[in-house]
C-alpha atoms as a PDB file:
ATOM      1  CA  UNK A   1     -22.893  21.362  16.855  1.00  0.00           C
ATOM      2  CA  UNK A   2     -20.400  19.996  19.343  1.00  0.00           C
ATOM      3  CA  UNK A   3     -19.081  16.097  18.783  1.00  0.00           C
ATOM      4  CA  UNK A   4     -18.820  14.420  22.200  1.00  0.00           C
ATOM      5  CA  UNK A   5     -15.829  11.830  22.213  1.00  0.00           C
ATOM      6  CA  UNK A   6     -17.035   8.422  22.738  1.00  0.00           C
ATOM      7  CA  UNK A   7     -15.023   6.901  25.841  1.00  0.00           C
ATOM      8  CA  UNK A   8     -15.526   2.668  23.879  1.00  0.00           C
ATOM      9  CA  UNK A   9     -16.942   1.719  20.791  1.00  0.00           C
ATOM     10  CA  UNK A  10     -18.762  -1.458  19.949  1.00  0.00           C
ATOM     11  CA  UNK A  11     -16.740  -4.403  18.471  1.00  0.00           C
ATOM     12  CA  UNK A  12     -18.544  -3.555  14.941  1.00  0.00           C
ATOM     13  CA  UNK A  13     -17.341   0.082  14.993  1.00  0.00           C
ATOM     14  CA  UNK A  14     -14.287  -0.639  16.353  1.00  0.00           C
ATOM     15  CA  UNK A  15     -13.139  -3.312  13.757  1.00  0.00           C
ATOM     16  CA  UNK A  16     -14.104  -0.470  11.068  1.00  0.00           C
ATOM     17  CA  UNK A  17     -11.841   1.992  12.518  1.00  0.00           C
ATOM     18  CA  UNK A  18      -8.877  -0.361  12.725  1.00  0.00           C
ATOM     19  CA  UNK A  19      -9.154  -0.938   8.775  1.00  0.00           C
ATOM     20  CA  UNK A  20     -11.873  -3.310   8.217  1.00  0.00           C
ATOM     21  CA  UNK A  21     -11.078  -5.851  10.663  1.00  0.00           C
ATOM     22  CA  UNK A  22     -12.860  -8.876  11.417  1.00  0.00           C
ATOM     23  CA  UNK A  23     -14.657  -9.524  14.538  1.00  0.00           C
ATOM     24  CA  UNK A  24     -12.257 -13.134  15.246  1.00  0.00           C
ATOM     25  CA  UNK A  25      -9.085 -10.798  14.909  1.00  0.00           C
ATOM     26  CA  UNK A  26     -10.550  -8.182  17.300  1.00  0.00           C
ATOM     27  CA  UNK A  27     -10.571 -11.568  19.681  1.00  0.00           C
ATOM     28  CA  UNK A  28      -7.751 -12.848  19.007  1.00  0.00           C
ATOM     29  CA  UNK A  29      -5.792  -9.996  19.655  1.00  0.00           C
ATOM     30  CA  UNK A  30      -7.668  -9.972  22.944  1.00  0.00           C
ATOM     31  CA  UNK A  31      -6.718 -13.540  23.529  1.00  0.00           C
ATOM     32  CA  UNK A  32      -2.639 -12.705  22.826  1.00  0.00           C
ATOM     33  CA  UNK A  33      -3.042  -9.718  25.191  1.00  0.00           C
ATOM     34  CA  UNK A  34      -2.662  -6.925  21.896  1.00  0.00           C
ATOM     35  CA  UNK A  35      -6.006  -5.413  22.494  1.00  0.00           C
ATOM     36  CA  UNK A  36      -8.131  -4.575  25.902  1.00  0.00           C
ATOM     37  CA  UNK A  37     -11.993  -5.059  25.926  1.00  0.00           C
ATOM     38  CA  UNK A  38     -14.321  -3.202  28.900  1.00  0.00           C
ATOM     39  CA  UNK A  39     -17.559  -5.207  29.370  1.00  0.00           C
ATOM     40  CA  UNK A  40     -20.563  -2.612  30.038  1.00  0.00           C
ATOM     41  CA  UNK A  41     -23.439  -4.588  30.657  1.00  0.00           C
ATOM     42  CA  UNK A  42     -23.282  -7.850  28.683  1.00  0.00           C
ATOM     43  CA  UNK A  43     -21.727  -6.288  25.863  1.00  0.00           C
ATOM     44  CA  UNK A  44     -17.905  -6.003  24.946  1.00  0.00           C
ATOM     45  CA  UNK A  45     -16.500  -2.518  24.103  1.00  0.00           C
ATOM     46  CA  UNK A  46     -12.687  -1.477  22.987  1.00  0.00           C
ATOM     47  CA  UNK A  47     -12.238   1.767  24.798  1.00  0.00           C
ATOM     48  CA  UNK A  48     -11.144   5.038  22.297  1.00  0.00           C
ATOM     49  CA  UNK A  49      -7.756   4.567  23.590  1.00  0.00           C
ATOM     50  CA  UNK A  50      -7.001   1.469  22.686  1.00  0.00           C
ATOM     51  CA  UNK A  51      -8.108   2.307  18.964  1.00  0.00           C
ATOM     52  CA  UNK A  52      -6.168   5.419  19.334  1.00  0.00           C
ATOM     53  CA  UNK A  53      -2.527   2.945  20.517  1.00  0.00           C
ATOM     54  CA  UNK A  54      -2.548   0.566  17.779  1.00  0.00           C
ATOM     55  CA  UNK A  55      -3.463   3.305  14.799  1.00  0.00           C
ATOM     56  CA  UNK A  56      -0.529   5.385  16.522  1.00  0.00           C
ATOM     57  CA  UNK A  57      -2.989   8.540  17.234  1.00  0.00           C
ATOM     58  CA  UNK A  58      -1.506  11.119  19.655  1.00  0.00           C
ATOM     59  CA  UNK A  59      -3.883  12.215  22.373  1.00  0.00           C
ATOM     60  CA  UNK A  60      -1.949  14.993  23.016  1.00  0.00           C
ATOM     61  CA  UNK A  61      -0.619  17.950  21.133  1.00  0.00           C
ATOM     62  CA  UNK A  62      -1.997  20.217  18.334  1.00  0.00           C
ATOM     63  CA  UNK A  63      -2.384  16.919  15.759  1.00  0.00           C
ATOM     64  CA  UNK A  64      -4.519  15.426  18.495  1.00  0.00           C
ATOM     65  CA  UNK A  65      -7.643  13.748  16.657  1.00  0.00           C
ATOM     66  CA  UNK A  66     -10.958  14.593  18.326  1.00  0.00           C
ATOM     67  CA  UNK A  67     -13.047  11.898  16.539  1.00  0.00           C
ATOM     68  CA  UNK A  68     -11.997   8.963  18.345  1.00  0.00           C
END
């Protein structure tokens, strides 16, 4: 089975991969300019490479992390 990369993940998922965040910190770092949101439709996303800056995940090289 092949995993396709998800380009944004929902605030929900999002505030699970960053270590259990809440929802209000998610916008508040939005609010300081720390963290970018994409709207798709009516709903708020936090693109994969946003997650991938503030955990410190290279997106290139051979410890590149495919899951995010």
């Amino acid at each position: 089975m092949t995993m396709i990369e998800r380009a944004a993940y929902p605030l929900n998922e999002a505030a699970e991969l960053l270590g259990g965040l809440h929802r209000g910190t998610l916008y508040n770092m939005k609010k300081r300019g720390e963290l970018r949101f994409v709207k798709i439709g009516r709903r708020s996303m936090i693109p994969a490479d946003e997650i991938r800056r503030l955990v410190g995940i290279t997106t290139t090289g051979p410890d590149h992390d495919s899951e995010l």
